[in-house]
Protein backbone atom coordinates (compact mmCIF):
# COMPACT_ATOMS: atom_id res chain seq x y z
CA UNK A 1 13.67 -6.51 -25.59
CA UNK A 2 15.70 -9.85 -25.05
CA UNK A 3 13.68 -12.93 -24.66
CA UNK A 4 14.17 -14.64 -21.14
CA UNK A 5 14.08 -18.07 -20.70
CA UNK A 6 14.30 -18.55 -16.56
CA UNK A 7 11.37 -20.91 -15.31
CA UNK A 8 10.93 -22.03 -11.73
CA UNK A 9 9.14 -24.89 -12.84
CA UNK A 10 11.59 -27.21 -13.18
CA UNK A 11 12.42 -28.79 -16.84
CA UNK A 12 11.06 -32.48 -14.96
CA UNK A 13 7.64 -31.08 -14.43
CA UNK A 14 7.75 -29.14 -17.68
CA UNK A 15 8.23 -32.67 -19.70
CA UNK A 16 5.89 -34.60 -17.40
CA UNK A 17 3.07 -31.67 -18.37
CA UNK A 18 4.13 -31.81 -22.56
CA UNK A 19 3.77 -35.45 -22.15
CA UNK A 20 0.70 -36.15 -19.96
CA UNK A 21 -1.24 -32.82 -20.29
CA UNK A 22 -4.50 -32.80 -18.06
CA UNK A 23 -3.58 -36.09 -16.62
CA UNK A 24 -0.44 -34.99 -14.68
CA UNK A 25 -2.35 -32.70 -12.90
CA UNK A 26 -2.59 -35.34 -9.80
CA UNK A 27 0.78 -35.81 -9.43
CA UNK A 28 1.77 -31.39 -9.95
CA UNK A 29 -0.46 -31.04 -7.14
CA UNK A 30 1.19 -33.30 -5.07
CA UNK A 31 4.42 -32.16 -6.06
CA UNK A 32 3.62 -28.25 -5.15
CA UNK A 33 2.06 -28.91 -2.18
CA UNK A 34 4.50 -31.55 -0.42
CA UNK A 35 7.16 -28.33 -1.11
CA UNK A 36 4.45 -25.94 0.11
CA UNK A 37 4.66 -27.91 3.21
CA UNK A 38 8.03 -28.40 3.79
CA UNK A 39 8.98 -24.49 3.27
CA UNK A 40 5.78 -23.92 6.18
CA UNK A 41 7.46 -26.40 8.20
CA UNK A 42 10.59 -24.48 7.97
CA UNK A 43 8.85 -21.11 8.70
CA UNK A 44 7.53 -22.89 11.87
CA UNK A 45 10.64 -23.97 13.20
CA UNK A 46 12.27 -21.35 12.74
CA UNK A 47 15.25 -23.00 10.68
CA UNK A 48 15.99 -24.68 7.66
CA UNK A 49 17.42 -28.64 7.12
CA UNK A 50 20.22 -29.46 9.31
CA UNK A 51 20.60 -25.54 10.45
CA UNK A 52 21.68 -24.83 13.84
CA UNK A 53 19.90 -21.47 15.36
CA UNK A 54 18.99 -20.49 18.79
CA UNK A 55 15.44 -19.11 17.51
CA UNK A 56 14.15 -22.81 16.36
CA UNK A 57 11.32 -24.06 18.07
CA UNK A 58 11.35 -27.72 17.57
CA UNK A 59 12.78 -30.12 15.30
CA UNK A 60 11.79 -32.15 11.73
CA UNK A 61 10.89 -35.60 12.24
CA UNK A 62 10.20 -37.20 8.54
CA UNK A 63 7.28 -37.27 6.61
CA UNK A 64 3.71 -39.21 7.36
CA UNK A 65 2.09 -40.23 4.15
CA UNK A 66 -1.35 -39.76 3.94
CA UNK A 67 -4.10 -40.26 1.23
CA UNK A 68 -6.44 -37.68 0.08
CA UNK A 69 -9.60 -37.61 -1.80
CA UNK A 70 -9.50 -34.47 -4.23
CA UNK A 71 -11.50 -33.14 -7.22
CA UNK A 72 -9.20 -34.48 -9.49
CA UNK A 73 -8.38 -37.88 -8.10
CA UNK A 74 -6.99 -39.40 -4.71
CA UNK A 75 -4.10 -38.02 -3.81
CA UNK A 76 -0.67 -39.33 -1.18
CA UNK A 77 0.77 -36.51 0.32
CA UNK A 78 4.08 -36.57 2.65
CA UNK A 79 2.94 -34.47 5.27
CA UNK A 80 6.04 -33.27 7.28
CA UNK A 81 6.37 -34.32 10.98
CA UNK A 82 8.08 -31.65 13.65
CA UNK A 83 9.10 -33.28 17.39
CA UNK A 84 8.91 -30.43 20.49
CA UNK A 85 5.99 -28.66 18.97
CA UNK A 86 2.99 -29.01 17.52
CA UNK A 87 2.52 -28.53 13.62
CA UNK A 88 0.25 -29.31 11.25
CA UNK A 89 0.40 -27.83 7.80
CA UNK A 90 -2.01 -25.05 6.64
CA UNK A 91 -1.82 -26.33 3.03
CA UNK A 92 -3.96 -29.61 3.90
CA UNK A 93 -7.62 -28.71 5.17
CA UNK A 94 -7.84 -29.94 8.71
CA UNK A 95 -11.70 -30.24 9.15
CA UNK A 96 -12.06 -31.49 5.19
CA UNK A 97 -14.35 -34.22 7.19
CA UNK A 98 -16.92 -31.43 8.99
CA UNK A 99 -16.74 -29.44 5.50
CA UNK A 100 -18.03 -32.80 4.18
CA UNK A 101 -20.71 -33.25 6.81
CA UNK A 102 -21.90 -29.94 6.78
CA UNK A 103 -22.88 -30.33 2.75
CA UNK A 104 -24.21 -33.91 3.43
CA UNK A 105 -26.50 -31.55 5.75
CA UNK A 106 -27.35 -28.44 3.86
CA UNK A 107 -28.13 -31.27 1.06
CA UNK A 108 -30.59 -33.16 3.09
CA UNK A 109 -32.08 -29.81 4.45
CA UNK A 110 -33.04 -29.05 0.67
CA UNK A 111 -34.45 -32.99 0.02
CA UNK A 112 -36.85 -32.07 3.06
CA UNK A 113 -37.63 -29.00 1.82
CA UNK A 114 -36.56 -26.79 5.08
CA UNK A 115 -37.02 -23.44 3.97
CA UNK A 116 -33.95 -21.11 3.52
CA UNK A 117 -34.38 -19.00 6.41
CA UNK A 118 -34.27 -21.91 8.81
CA UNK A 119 -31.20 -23.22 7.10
CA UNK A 120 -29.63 -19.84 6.97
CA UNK A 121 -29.85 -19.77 10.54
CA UNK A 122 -28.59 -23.00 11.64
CA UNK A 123 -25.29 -22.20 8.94
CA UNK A 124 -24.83 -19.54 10.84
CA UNK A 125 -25.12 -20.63 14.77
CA UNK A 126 -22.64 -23.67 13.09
C-alpha cells in the first residue's frame, strides 16, 4: 500500500492551522464558507465566472461584506451578490435574528416558571 499525499486543503490553510491551532478556527470558517457560497452562487446561476450559457439565470454582481456573531468569535463574510434574480446563500442562516428571539423567549418562559406543556404548545403554533 503506497502512502498518498493529495490534500484539498490547501498547504496555506495547512500552515495557518500548524501555526495558530484552535485560534485559526475564525478565519477557516470564513474561508470555507465564503467558497461554500460562491460554488452555491454558481449552482444558482446556472454558470460559472465569466461563462457564457443560455441556461444562466442571472448574473454575479461582487461580494457584500457582512459581520457575523458566531460561537467562536465575530466573523466578516463576503456574501456573493447575483443581479436578475434573487439569491441569498443557504450557508448563512437567514432568520439567525428570530432563532435568537425565540431562545430569549423559551428563556424567559422558564424564569416565570410557565409550565412545559404551555410552552410546548406555543413552540409549536410558532
Amino acid at each position: 500500500m503506497t502512502y498518498e499525499s493529495d490534500y484539498t486543503i490547501p498547504a496555506e490553510v495547512l500552515e495557518q492551522i500548524c501555526s495558530e491551532g484552535l485560534d485559526a478556527l475564525p478565519d477557516l470558517i470564513r474561508i470555507m464558507i465564503n467558497t461554500a457560497m460562491k460554488v452555491e452562487r454558481e449552482k444558482h446561476l446556472g454558470a460559472g465566472p465569466y461563462e457564457r450559457t443560455p441556461e444562466r439565470r442571472g448574473r454575479a454582481n461582487g461580494f457584500k461584506p457582512k459581520t457575523m456573531a458566531t460561537r467562536v468569535g465575530e466573523i466578516t463574510f463576503d456574501i456573493p451578490q447575483v443581479r436578475e434574480c434573487d439569491f441569498y446563500p443557504s450557508s448563512l442562516e437567514k432568520g439567525i435574528r428570530s432563532e435568537r428571539a425565540l431562545k430569549l423567549a423559551l428563556a424567559e418562559m422558564y424564569v416565570q416558571g410557565v409550565s412545559t406543556r404551555k410552552v410546548a404548545a406555543i413552540t409549536e403554533q410558532m
